[in-house]
Each structure stands twice: as C-alpha cells, then as structure tokens.
Protein backbone atom coordinates (compact mmCIF):
# COMPACT_ATOMS: atom_id res chain seq x y z
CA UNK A 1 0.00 0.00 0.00
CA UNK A 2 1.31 3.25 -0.59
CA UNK A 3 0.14 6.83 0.82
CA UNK A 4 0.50 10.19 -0.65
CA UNK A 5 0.37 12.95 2.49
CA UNK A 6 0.25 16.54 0.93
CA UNK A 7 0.75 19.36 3.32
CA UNK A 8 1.40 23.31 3.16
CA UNK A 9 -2.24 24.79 1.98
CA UNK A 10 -3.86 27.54 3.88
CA UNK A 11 -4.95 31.07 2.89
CA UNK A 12 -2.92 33.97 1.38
CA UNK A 13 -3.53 37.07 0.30
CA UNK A 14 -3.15 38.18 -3.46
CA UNK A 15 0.47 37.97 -4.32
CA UNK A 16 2.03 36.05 -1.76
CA UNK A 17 3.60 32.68 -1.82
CA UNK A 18 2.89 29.06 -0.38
CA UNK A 19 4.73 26.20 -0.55
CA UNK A 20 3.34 22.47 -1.08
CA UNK A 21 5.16 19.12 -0.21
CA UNK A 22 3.47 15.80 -1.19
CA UNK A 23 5.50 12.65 0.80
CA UNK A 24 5.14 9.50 -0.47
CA UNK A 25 5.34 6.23 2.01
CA UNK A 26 4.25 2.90 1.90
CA UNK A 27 6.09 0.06 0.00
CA UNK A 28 7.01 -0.14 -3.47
CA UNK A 29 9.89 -0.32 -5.62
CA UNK A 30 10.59 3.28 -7.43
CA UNK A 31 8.88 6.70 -7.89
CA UNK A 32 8.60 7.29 -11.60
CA UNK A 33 7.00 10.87 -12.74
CA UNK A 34 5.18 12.97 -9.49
CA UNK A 35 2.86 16.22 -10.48
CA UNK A 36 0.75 18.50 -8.61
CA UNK A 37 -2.86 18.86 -10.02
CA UNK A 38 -5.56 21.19 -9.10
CA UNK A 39 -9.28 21.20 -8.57
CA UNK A 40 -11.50 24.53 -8.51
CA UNK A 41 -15.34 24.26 -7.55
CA UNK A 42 -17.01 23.42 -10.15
CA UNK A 43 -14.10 22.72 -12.68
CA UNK A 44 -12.48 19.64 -14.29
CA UNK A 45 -8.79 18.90 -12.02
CA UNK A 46 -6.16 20.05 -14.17
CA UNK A 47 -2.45 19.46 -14.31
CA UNK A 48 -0.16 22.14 -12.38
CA UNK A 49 2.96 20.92 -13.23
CA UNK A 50 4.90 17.71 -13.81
CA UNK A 51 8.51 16.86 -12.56
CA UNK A 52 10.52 13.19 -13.77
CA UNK A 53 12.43 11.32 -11.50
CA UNK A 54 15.32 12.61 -13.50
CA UNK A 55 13.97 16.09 -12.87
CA UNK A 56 12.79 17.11 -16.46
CA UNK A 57 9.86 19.12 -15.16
CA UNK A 58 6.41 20.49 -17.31
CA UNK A 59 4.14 23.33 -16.42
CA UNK A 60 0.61 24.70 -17.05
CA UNK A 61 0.43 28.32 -19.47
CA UNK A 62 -1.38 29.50 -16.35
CA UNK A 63 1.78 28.69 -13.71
CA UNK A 64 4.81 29.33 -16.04
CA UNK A 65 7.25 31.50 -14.40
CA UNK A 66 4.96 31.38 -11.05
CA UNK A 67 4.81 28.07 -10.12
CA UNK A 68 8.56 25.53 -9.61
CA UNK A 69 7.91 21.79 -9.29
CA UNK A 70 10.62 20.15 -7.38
CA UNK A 71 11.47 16.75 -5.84
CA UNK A 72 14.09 14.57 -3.67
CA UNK A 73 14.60 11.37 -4.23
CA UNK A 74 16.10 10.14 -1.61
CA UNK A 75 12.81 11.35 0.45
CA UNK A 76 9.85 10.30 -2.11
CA UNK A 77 8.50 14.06 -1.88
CA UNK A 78 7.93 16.33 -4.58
CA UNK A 79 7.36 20.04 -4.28
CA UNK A 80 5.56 23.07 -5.23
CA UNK A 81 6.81 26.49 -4.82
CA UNK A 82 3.55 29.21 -5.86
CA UNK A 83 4.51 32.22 -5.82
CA UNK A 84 2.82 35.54 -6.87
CA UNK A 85 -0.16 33.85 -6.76
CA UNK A 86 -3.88 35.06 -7.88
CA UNK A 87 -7.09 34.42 -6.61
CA UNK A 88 -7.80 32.32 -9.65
CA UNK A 89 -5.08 29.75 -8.10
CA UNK A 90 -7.78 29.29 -5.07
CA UNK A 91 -8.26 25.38 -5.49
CA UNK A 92 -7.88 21.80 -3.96
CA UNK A 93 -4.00 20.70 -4.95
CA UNK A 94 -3.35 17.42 -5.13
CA UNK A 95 -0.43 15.39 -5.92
CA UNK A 96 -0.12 12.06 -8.32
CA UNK A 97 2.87 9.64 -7.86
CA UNK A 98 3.72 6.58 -10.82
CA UNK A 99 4.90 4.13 -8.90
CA UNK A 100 6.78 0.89 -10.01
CA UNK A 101 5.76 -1.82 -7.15
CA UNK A 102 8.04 -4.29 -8.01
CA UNK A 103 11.53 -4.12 -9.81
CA UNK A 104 9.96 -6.43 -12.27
CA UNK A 105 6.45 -4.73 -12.75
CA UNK A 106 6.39 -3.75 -16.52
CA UNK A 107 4.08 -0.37 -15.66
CA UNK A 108 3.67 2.11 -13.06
CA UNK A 109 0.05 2.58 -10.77
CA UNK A 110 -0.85 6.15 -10.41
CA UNK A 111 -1.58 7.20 -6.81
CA UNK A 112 -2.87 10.44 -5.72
CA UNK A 113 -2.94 12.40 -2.20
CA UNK A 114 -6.04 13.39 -0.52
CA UNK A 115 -5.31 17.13 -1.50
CA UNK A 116 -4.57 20.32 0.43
CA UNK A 117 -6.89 23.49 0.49
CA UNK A 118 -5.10 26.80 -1.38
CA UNK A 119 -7.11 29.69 -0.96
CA UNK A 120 -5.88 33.48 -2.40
CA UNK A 121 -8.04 36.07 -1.02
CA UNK A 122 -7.63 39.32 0.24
C-alpha cells in the first residue's frame, strides 16, 4: 500500500507565496514521474505541473514563471513552490505519484494524495 500525504495549503492574500510538499510512504519499488494537479469548484482537475524522476519538469500556461515543481529522491516528496499567486489559483491541490511496485512490474500505478486546500483572497 502506498500513501500520498500533501501538506502546506492555507490562505494567502493576493500575491504572496505558499509552498506544497506531497511525501510519499508505503512500500514499493521506485517513484517514476510525481505532479501537482488542481481542482477549482465546479471545474475539471487540471495538471499544475509535472517533474521526472530525473527532474525534467512540465508546467501549465497559467503557472509558467509562477509556479517551480521540485522533488528529492532520496525522500519520495515532490514540491511546489507558488509564488505571486492570484485568486484564480484558489483550489484543492493534489499530488499524483507513478509508482513501479516491483523491480519487475512492466508499468507504473498512479496514486494520488487526498489534496490540500489553497485559498488566495484578500
């Protein structure tokens, strides 16, 4: 079983800057590709931004130059730095893991967090 623990949401005023981490525990073999998608009320979830395990890394027109997906390895987390951010960011973030269960499995099992609440609001 694997779990996906996102934490760093909360509320911030127009402009300002938060900071998501997504931790990944549980056991399996290798954390392929991690992302951070988003969820607004009443919208489809949408992709944020994408990061490899080799760190080759994908963003959303609406994040570029905002947003900075990172990750560590050694510590099965990925990140989201989100700055200048605008009250059209205000969403449920969640993060996706592929994981490879086995060092023979031939594909990886997308698993997702629960999600963290951002809210930008004066």
């Amino acid at each position: 079983q694997v779990q996906l623990v996102e934490s760093g949401g909360g509320l911030v005023q127009p402009g300002g800057s938060l900071r998501l981490s997504c931790a990944a525990s549980g056991s399996f073999f290798r954390i392929n590709a991690m992302g951070w998608y988003r969820q607004a009320p009443g919208k489809q979830r949408e992709l944020v931004a994408t990061i490899t395990r080799g760190g080759s890394t994908n963003y959303a027109d609406s994040v570029k130059g905002r947003f900075t997906i990172s990750r560590d390895n050694a510590k099965n987390t990925v990140y989201l730095q989100m700055n200048s951010l605008k009250p059209e960011d205000t969403a449920v973030y969640y993060c996706k893991a592929e994981i490879l269960s086995t060092s023979y499995s031939a594909f990886t099992t997308p698993w997702w967090g629960q999600g963290t609440q951002v809210t930008v609001s004066s």
